[in-house]
Structure formats: structure tokens, C-alpha cells
Protein backbone atom coordinates (compact mmCIF):
# COMPACT_ATOMS: atom_id res chain seq x y z
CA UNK A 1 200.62 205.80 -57.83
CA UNK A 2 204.26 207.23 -56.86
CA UNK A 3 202.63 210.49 -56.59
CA UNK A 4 200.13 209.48 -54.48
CA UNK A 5 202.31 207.75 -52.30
CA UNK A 6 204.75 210.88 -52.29
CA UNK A 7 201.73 212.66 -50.67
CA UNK A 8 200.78 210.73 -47.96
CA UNK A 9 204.41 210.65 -47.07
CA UNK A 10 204.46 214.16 -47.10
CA UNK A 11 201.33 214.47 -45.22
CA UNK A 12 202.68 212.20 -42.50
CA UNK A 13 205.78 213.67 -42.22
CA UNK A 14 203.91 216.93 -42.31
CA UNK A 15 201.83 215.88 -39.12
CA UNK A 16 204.92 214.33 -37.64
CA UNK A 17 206.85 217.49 -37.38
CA UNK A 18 204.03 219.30 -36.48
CA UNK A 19 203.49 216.79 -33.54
CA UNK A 20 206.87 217.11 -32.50
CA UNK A 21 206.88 221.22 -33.25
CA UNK A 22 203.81 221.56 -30.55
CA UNK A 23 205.31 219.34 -27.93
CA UNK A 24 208.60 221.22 -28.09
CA UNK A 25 206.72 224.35 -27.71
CA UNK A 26 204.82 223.33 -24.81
CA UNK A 27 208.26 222.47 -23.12
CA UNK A 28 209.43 225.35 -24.16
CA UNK A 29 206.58 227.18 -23.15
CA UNK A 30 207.02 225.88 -19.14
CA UNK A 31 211.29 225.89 -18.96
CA UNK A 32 211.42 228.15 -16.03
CA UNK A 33 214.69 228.67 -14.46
CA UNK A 34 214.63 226.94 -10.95
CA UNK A 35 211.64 224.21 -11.75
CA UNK A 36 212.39 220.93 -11.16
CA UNK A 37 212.80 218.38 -13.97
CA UNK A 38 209.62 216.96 -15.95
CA UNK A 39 207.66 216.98 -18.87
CA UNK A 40 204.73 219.03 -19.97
CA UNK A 41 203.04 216.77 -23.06
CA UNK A 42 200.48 218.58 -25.61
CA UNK A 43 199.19 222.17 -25.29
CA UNK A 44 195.99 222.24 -23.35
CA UNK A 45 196.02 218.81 -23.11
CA UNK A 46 199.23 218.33 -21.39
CA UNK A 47 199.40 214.51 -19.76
CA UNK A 48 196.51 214.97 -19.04
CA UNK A 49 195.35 211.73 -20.43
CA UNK A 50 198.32 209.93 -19.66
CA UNK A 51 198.13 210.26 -15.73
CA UNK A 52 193.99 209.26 -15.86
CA UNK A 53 194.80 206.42 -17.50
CA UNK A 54 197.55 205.13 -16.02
CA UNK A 55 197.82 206.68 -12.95
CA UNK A 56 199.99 204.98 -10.72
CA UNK A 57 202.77 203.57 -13.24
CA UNK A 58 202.96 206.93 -14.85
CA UNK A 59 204.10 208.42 -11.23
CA UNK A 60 206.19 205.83 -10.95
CA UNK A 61 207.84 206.42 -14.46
CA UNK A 62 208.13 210.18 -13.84
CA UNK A 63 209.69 209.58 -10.89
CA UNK A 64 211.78 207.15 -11.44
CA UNK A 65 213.28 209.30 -14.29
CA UNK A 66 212.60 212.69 -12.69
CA UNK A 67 212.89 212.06 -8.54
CA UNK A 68 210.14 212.54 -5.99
CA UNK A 69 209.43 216.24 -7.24
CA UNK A 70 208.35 216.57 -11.01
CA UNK A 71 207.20 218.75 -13.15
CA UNK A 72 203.84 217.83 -15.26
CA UNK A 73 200.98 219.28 -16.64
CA UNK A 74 197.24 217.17 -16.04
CA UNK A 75 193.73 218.17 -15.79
CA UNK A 76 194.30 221.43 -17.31
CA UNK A 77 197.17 223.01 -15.20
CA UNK A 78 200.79 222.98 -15.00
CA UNK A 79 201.62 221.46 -12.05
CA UNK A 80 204.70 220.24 -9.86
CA UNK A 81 204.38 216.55 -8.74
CA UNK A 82 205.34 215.78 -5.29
CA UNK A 83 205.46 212.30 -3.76
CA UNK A 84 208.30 213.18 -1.25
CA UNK A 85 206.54 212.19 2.16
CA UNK A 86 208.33 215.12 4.57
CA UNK A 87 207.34 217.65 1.64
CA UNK A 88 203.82 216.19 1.61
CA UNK A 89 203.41 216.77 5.14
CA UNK A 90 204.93 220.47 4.60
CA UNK A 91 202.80 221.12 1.92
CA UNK A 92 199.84 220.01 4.41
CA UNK A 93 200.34 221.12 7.34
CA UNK A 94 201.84 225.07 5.87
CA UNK A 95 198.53 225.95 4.28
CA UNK A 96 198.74 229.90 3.98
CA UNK A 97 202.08 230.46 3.13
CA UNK A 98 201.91 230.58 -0.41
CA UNK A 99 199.38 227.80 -0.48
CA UNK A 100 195.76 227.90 -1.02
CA UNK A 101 193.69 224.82 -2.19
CA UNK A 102 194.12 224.46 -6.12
CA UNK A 103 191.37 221.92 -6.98
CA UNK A 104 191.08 221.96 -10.57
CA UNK A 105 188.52 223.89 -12.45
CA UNK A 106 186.11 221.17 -13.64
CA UNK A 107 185.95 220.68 -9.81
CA UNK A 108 185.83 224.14 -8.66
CA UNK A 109 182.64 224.86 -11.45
CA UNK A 110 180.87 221.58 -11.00
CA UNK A 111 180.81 221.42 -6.42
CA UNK A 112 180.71 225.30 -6.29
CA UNK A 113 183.64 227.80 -5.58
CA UNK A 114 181.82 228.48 -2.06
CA UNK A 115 182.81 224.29 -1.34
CA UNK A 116 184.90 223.15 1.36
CA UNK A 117 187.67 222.58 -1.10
CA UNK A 118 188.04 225.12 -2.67
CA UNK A 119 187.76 228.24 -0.14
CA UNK A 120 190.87 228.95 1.87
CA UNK A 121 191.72 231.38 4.78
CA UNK A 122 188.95 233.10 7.35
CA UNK A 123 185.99 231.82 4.42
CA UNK A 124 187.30 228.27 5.16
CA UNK A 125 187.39 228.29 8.76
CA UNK A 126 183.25 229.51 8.40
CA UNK A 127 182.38 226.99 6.35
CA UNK A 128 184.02 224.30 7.82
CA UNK A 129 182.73 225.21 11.12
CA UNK A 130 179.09 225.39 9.95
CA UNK A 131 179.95 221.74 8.09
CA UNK A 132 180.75 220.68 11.47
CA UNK A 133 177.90 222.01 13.13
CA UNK A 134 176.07 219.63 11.00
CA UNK A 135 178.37 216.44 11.49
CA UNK A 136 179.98 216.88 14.40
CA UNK A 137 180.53 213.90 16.93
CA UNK A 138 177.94 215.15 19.26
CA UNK A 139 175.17 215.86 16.26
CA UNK A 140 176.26 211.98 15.27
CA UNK A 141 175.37 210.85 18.77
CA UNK A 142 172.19 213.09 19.12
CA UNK A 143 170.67 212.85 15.86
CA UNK A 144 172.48 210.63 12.79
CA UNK A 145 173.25 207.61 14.53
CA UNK A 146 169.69 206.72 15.33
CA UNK A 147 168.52 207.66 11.72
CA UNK A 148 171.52 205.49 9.86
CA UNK A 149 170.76 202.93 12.14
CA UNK A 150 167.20 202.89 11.45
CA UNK A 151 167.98 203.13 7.61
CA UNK A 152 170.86 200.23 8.00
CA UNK A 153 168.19 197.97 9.80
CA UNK A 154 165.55 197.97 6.91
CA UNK A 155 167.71 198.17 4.04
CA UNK A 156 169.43 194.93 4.97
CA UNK A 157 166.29 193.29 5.30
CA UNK A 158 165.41 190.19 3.33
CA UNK A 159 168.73 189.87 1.48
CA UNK A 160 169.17 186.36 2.02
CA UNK A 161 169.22 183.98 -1.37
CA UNK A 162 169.79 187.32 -3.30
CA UNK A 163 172.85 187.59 -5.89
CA UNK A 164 174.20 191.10 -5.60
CA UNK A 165 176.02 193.33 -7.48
CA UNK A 166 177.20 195.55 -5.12
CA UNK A 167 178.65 198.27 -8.07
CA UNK A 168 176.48 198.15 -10.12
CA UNK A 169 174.95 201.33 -11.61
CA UNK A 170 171.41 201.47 -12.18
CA UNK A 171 168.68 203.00 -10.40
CA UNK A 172 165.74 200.96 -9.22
CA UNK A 173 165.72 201.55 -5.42
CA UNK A 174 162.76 201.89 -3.87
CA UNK A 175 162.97 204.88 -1.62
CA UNK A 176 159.67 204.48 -0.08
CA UNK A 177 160.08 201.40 1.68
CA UNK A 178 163.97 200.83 1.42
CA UNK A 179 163.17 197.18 0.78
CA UNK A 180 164.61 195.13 -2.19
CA UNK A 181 162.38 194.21 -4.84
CA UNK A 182 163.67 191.07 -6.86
CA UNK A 183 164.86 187.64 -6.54
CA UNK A 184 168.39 188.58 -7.71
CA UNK A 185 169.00 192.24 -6.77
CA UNK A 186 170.40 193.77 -10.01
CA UNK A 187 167.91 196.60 -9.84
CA UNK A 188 170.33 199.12 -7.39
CA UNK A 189 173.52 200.40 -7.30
CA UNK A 190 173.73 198.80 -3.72
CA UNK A 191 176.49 200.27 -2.49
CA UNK A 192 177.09 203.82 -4.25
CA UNK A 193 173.04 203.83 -4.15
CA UNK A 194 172.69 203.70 -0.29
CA UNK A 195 175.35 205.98 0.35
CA UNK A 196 173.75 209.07 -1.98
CA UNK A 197 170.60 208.22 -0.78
CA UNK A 198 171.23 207.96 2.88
CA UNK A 199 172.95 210.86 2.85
CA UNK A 200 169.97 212.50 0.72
CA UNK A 201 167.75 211.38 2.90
CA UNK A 202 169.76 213.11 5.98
CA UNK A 203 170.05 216.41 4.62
CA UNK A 204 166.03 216.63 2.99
CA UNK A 205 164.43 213.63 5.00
CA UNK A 206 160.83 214.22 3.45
CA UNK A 207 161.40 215.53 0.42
CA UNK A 208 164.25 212.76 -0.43
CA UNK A 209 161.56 209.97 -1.44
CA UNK A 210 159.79 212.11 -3.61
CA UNK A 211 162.67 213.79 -5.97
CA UNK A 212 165.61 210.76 -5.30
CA UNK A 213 164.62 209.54 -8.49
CA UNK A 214 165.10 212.69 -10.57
CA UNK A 215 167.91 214.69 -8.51
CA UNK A 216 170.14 211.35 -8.72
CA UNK A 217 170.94 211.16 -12.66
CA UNK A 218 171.74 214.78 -12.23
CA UNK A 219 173.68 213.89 -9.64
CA UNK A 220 175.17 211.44 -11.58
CA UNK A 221 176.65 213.50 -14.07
CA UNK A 222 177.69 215.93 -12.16
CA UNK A 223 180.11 213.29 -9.97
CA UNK A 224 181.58 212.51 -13.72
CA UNK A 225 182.18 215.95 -14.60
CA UNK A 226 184.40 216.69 -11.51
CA UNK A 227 187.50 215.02 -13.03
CA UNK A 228 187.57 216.24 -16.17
CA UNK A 229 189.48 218.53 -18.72
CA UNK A 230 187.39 221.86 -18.63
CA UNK A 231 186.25 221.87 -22.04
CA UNK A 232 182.25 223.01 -21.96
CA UNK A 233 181.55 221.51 -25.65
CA UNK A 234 178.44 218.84 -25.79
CA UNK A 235 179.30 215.44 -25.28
CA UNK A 236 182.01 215.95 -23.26
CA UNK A 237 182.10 214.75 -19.50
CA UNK A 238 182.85 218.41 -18.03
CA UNK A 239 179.68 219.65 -20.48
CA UNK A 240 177.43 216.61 -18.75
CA UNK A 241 178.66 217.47 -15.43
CA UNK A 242 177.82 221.25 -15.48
CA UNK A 243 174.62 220.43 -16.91
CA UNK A 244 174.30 217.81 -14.18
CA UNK A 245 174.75 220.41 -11.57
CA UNK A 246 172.57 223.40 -12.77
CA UNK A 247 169.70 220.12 -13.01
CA UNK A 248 170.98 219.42 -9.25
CA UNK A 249 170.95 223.36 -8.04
CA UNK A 250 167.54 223.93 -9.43
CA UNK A 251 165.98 221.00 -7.49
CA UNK A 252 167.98 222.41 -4.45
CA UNK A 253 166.55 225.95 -4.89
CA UNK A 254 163.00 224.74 -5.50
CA UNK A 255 163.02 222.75 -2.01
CA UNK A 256 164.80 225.53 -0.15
CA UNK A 257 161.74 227.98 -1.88
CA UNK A 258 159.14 225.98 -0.56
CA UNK A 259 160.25 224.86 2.81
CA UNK A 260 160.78 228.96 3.27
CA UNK A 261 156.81 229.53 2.72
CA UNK A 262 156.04 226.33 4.96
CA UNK A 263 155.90 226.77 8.59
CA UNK A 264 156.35 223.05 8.82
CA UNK A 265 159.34 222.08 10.70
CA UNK A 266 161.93 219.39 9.17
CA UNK A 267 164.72 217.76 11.72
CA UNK A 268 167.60 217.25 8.86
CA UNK A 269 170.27 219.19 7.84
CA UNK A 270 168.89 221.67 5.43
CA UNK A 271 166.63 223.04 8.05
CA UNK A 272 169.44 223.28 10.30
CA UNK A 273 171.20 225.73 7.62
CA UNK A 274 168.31 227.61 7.12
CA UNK A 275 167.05 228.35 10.51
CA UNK A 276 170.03 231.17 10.47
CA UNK A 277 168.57 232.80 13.56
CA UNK A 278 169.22 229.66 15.77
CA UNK A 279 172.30 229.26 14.18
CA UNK A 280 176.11 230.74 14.56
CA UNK A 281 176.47 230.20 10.64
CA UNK A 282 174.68 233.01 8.85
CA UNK A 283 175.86 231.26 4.83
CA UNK A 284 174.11 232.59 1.97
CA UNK A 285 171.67 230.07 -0.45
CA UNK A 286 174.61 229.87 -2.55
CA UNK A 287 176.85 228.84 0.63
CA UNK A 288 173.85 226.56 1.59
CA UNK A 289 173.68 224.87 -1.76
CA UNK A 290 177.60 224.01 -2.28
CA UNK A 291 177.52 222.75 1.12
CA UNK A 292 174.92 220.39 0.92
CA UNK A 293 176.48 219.43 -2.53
CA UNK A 294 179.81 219.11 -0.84
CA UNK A 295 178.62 216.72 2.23
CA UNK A 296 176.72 214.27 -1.03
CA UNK A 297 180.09 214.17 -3.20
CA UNK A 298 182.02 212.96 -0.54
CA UNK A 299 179.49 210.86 0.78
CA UNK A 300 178.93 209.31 -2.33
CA UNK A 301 182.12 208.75 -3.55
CA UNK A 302 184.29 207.55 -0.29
CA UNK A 303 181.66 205.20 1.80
CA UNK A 304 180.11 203.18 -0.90
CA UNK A 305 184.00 202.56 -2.41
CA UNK A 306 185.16 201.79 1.17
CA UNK A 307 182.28 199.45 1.81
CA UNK A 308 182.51 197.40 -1.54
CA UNK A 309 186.05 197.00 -0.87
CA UNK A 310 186.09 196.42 3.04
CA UNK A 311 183.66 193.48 1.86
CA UNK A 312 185.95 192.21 -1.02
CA UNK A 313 188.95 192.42 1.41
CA UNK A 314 187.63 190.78 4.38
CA UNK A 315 185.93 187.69 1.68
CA UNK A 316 189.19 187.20 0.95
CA UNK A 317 190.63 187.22 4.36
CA UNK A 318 188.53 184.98 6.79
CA UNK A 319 190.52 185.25 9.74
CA UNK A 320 189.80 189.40 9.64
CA UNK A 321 186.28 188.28 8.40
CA UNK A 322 185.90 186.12 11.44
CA UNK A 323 187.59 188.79 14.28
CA UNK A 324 185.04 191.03 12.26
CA UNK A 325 182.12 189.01 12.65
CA UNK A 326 182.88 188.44 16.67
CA UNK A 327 182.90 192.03 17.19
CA UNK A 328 179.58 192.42 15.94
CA UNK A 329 177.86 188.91 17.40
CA UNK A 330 179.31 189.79 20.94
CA UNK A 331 177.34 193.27 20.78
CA UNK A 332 174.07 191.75 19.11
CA UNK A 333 174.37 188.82 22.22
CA UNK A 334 173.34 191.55 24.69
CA UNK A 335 170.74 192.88 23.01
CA UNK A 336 167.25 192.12 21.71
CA UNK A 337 166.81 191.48 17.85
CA UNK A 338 165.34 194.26 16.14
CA UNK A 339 167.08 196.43 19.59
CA UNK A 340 169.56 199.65 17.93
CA UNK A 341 173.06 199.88 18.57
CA UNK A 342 173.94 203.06 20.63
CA UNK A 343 176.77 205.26 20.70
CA UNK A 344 179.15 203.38 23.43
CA UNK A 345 178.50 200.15 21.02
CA UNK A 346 179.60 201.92 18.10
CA UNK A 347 182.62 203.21 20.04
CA UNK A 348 183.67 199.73 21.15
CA UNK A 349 183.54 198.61 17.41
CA UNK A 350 187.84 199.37 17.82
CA UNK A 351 188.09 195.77 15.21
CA UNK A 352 185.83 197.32 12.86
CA UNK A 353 187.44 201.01 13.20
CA UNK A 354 190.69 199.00 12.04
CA UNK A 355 189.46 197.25 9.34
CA UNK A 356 188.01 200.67 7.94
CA UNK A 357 191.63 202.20 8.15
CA UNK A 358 193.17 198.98 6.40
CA UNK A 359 190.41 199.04 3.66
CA UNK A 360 190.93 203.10 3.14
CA UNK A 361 194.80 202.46 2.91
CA UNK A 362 195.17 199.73 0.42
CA UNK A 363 192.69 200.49 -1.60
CA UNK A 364 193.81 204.14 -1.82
CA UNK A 365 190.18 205.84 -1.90
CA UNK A 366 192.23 209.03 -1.88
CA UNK A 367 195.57 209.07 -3.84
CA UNK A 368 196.37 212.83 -3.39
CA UNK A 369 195.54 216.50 -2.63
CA UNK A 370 196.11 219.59 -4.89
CA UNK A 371 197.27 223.09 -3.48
CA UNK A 372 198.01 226.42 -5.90
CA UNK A 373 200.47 228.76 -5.26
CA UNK A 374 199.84 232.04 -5.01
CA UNK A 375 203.37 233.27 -4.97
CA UNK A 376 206.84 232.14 -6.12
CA UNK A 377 207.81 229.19 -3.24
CA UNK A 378 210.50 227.34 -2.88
CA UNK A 379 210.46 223.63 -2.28
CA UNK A 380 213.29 221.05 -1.58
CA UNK A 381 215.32 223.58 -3.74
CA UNK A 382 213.20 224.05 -6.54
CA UNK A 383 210.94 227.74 -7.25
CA UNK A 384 207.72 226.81 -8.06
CA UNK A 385 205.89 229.95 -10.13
CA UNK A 386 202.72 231.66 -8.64
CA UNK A 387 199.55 229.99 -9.79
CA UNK A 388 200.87 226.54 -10.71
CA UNK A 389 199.20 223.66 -8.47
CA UNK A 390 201.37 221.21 -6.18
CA UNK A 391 199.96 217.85 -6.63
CA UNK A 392 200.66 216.16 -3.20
CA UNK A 393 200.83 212.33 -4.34
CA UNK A 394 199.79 210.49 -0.69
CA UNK A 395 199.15 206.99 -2.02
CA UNK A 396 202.79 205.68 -2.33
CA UNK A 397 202.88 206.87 1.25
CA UNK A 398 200.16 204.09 1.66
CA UNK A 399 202.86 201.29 0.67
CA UNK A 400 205.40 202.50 2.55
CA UNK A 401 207.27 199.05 4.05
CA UNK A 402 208.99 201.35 6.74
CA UNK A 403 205.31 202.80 8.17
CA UNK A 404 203.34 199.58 7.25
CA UNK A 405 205.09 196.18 7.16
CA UNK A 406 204.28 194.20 4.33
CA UNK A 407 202.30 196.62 3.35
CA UNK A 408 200.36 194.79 0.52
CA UNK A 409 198.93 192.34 2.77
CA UNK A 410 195.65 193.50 4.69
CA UNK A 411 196.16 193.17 7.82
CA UNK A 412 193.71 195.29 10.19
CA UNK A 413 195.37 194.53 12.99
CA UNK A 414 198.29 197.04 12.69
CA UNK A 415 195.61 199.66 13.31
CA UNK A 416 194.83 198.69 16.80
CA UNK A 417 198.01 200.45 17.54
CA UNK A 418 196.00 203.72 18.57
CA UNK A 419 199.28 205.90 17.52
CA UNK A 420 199.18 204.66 13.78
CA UNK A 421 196.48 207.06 12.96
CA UNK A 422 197.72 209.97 14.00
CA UNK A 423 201.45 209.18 13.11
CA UNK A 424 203.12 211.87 11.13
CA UNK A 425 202.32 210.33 8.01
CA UNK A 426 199.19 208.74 8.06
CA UNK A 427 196.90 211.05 5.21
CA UNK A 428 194.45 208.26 4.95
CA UNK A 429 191.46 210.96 5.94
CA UNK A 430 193.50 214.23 4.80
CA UNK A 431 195.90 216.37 7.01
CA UNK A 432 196.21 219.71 8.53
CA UNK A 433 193.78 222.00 8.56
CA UNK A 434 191.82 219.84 5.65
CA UNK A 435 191.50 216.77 7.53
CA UNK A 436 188.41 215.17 6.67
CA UNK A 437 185.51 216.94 8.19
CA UNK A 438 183.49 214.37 6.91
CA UNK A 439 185.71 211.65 8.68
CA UNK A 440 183.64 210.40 11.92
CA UNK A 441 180.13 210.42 9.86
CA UNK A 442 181.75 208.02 7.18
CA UNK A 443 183.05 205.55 9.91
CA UNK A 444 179.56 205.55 12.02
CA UNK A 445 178.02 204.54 8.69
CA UNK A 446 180.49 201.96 7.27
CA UNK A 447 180.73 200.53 11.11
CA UNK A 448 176.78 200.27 11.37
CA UNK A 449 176.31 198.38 7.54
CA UNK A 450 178.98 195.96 8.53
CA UNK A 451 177.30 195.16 11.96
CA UNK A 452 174.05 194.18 10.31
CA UNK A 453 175.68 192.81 7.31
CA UNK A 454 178.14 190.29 8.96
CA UNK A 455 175.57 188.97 11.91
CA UNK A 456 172.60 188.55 9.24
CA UNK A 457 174.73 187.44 6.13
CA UNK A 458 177.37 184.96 4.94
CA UNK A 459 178.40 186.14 1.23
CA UNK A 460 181.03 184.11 -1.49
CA UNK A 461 181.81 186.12 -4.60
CA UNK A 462 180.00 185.29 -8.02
CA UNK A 463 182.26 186.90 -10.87
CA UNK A 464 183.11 190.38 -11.63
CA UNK A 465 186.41 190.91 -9.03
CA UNK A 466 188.49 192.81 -11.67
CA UNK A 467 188.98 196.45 -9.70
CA UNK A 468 190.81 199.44 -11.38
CA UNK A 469 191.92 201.99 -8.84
CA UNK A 470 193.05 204.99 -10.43
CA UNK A 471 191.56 207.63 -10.62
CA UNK A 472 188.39 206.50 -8.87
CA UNK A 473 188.42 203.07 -7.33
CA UNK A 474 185.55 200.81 -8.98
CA UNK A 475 184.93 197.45 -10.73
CA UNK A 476 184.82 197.89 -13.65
CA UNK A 477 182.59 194.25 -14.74
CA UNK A 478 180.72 195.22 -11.57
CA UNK A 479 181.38 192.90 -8.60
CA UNK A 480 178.83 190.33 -7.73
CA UNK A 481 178.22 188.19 -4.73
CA UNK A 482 175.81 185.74 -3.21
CA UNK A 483 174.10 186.66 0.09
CA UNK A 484 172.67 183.47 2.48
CA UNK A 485 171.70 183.57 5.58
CA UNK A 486 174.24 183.07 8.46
């Protein structure tokens, strides 16, 4: 017996020094002269598991023992923390020198290294110009805003006396008649669903009804696989996702294929990046396919999460609910029932632009940006090594009493100051040279689901309002509410 316990005190002793042997090593490992103070946590590993699952209070730990710029090492790369707002707004608006975008590789393999993201330079200013051509205010005006508004009308149809759980993620939708098919509407991810398929439906408008069902649980994985550590062994997330996305690229390939031996025209977005003789953006199929996976991630991941939470923030605040709801009834007053809204409606929605703004800052939907260095920089007296990524921390910026009085409370109304959104630290949609191409589109389609929403539908929540926000924001018991008729 007193041997056996003499083992197992070696062995843990044993695995205690070797614990402590590897994390020295690591710190060892990344004690440049000139970086600023941090820690680096396991080899390969790093924090890495640390910062996803605590997020917000492990910034605020690091920096409250390390200052605004700290060292670290998460998803895979060492990496200097920065949640200094004048050096975020450096770091954003100095792209080029010595910065390039330094998304990290689980990202880079899973939405294509021709994405928006991740190209930098001359290859950037193509391929956000041809992601422009498609989204553009004027291609909103001409040809989206009628089609969203279309979709908007019939998939708010009939939801009165239906309990809804607006998160939840399951995949019943019927995409042939976009009309909800039992008594209590557990059958579609309502929220995360519309936005995929909407946007699904805008870039292959036939084909989407036909292959929805089987592209999205490729789609699926591959939106899981983007944040992860890049470790391609089965059963882990980044393994899923980069199955997920060769699934997704196939499908892609096989509609692009046969729309090429068709002489049938399509008025959506793929056509528009195929017809490369009408167009000033000659991109390659593997351009084409990252872009259209691009505009679908962001889609995806930003409307539906504004939307649940715009509607869980303005339950809880009736007076926004009711200036909301106003808005919208004063519009719908001049016009017949089943009449669209039009672009100079959608423009006058400034209430509704404001309560987007408020929802996108306190909930955070974006906490941060990450830029690689591709030569020794200096930053608030600190060298920062060549190919190490700069994690530009935005979301404490978000709760910044000085910028945004009480800046817990949601309060839309501090967003009908026109100057607050372009005030020099406002990142809410991105910055420089990366601000949001995506930005407008997102709006028109948040702005047109609330106007049908809030003149059709009263709602009171049902259960489920626990919501984690780091690093995506979601509830996690799925949030349900009941829909009657206003």
C-alpha cells in the first residue's frame, strides 16, 4: 500500500513538473526583448481555451495586470492584445504599413484565402469592389430591396398564436412557400434560418429551394469550424468545418457548371459574377466561390444575432418598443396593406436605423479585428515581431461612459445624433479601409423584418432569456416568445 501510494505521488509530481516545465518553455519560448508584458499558456494550445471561454473577464484580467497592450497567445498564434482605443484606431486606419489582415487559419482554410478578410493590398481593393458591385446602395435600391421585401412579407405571414423560438437550431423551413408549418413554430431556426436562406436565395434565387436543404448542414459546419484551433483530426470542430466547406464548394461548383451550359438567364448575384463580359470584375471560380461564401458568413452570423437581440432589447424596453412601433405604423398609414415599402420609406426609418446601432453596440456582435505583421513595428513603445497578429479588442470601446453615457442602458436615442456614427471611435461596422462592405444590405434587411414584425405582431417572452456573448452572441436554452396579433 505505501508503495503504491509512493507511486502515484511520484506520478503526480512527475506530471506536475512537467506541467510547469512546458509552460515555462512556452514563456520562454516568446520573451522577446521589446514585447510588451503577458503570458503565453501551453504550447500549441496557448490560452487558447481560456479567452473562448471566458472572453471578456479574461481581457479584463490581462489587462488589468498587464495594461491595455498584452501579450497572449489564442487560436493558434502568438499575438499582442490591444484594447487601447487611439491604438485601435491606428491599427485600423494604417493598414499597409506593416499590417495586413491576420485572420486566423481555421478562418483563412474554412471562407477561402481569396475572402474579403483575408486578402490585403491591390487583391483587396478588386474584390471588395466586385463585393460592392453586388451590394452596393444603388443595387439595394434597384434590385434587393424589392426581393427582401417580398421575402419579409410572406415569411411573416400567419405568425399570430405561434410560440417561437427565435434561436433555435433545427431545420424544417419550408423553402417553397416560406410559410410556417405548425401550431407552435419549433420547426426553424427563425432567425439564423431566414438570414442564410434569404441571403441564399439572393445569390442562387432558383436553385436555392431545391439544394437549401442539403447545402445548409454543410453550411453549418463550416460556420463552427471558423473559430477553431487548426487541428484537422476527426471529431474536432476545425475537421467538421473543412469538411463542411469542401460539402459547400462542391454544391457551389455543380450550380456554377450547369448554369454555364444553360442559356437561361438568372437575375441574382451569381449570374452577376459570372457574366464577366458585362462586368468590370473579371474573378476566377475560385474568387467567385469565396465570395459568395463570404457575403453568407456574414450574413448569417451578424443579421439573425442583431435581430434576436434588437427584439429581446426593445421587449424589454417599451418606450423604444413603442417610438419603434410609430415609425413603422406612420409609414404603413399611407399605404395600402399588402402595398411594399420603397426606398425613401426605408430611408426615413432614422428610429429604426438607431435602434440597429444600439442593438449592434451592446450586444457586441463584433468584439474585435485581427491584423499580422509582416515586419518588426513598433506600437505605444513596444516591437512587435514580424508575423505575430495584433488582436484589436473594439468591444470595451462599446462601454465607454465618456463616448456613450450610461452606456449599459439601451438607449437608441443617442444615435439620432447623425455624428455618433462616424465619430472617431465608433467600430460598430469595422473601420478604415475594412469597414463593413456588407453594412447597408444588413440594415435594409433588419429595418424591413422589424417593419412587418412590429405593425403585425405584439410578442412577451416565454423562457429561455439566458444569452452568452463571447465569442459568438447566442442563447444558449434558445429564446422563446409568444407572437399575437397586434
Amino acid at each position: 500500500m505505501a508503495v503504491l501510494a509512493m507511486v502515484v505521488c511520484c506520478l503526480v509530481l512527475g506530471f506536475s513538473f512537467l506541467c510547469f516545465a512546458l509552460l515555462k518553455w512556452n514563456e520562454i519560448r516568446y520573451r522577446g526583448e521589446g514585447l510588451p508584458p503577458g503570458t503565453m499558456g501551453w504550447p500549441v494550445f496557448g490560452e487558447t481555451t481560456d479567452f473562448l471561454k471566458h472572453g471578456p473577464n479574461f481581457m479584463k484580467n490581462q489587462r488589468a495586470r498587464y495594461g491595455s497592450l498584452f501579450k497572449s497567445h489564442i487560436l493558434g498564434c502568438p499575438t499582442i492584445v490591444s484594447m487601447d482605443p487611439e491604438l485601435n484606431r491606428y491599427i485600423l486606419m494604417n493598414e499597409g504599413k506593416g499590417l495586413v489582415p491576420g485572420y486566423p487559419q481555421s478562418m483563412l482554410d474554412i471562407l477561402g484565402k481569396c475572402n474579403i478578410a483575408a486578402v490585403h493590398g491591390s487583391a483587396h481593393k478588386y474584390i471588395r469592389g466586385s463585393m460592392m458591385s453586388l451590394i452596393s446602395p444603388a443595387m439595394i435600391k434597384k434590385q434587393l430591396l424589392p426581393k427582401i421585401e417580398k421575402f419579409m412579407r410572406s415569411y411573416l405571414h400567419n405568425w399570430d398564436g405561434k410560440d417561437i423560438d427565435i434561436q433555435e437550431r433545427t431545420n424544417e423551413i419550408d423553402c417553397f412557400n416560406l410559410e410556417v408549418r405548425s401550431l407552435i413554430i419549433r420547426t426553424t431556426l427563425q432567425l439564423h434560418e431566414m438570414a442564410l436562406f434569404i441571403s441564399f436565395k439572393q445569390i442562387v434565387e432558383i436553385e436555392s429551394s431545391q439544394l437549401y436543404e442539403t447545402f445548409k448542414p454543410e453550411f453549418d459546419k463550416l460556420m463552427v469550424g471558423t473559430l477553431s484551433l487548426p487541428v484537422n483530426i476527426p471529431g474536432t470542430n476545425y475537421h467538421r468545418g473543412f469538411q463542411g466547406r469542401k460539402r459547400v464548394v462542391r454544391i457551389l461548383r455543380q450550380i456554377m457548371e450547369e448554369r454555364r451550359a444553360s442559356s437561361i438567364a438568372h437575375n441574382d448575384m451569381l449570374d452577376h459574377l459570372l457574366r464577366k463580359e458585362e462586368s468590370n470584375y473579371n474573378l476566377s471560380d475560385e474568387e467567385i466561390i469565396d465570395q459568395v461564401i463570404t457575403i453568407l458568413y456574414s450574413g448569417y452570423e451578424t443579421v439573425s444575432t442583431t435581430l434576436m437581440m434588437a427584439i429581446k432589447y426593445l421587449h424589454d424596453h417599451p418606450r423604444a418598443l413603442k417610438e419603434l412601433r410609430d415609425e413603422h405604423m406612420a409609414i404603413r398609414q399611407r399605404k395600402k396593406p399588402e402595398e411594399p415599402i420603397d426606398w425613401n420609406e426605408y430611408k426615413s426609418m432614422s428610429f429604426t436605423r438607431a435602434v440597429i446601432f444600439e442593438t449592434s453596440r451592446l450586444a457586441s456582435i463584433v468584439n474585435g479585428v485581427l491584423r499580422k505583421t509582416t515586419k518588426d513595428i513598433e506600437l505605444n513603445g513596444f516591437v512587435v515581431p514580424k508575423g505575430w497578429r495584433i488582436y484589436v479588442y473594439t468591444r470595451e470601446i462599446n462601454y465607454d461612459p465618456f463616448l456613450y453615457p450610461e452606456p449599459l442602458t439601451f438607449s437608441p436615442w443617442r444615435w439620432l445624433d447623425k455624428g455618433l456614427e462616424s465619430h472617431n471611435y465608433c467600430f460598430v461596422f469595422g473601420g478604415g479601409s475594412r469597414l463593413c462592405p456588407g453594412k447597408e444590405l444588413g440594415i435594409v434587411q433588419i429595418s424591413t423584418f422589424l417593419h412587418y414584425f412590429v405593425t403585425r405582431y405584439r410578442w412577451e417572452e416565454v423562457g429561455g432569456d439566458k444569452i452568452l456573448q463571447f465569442p459568438r452572441v447566442e442563447a444558449p436554452d434558445g429564446l422563446r416568445i409568444r407572437v399575437s396579433k397586434y
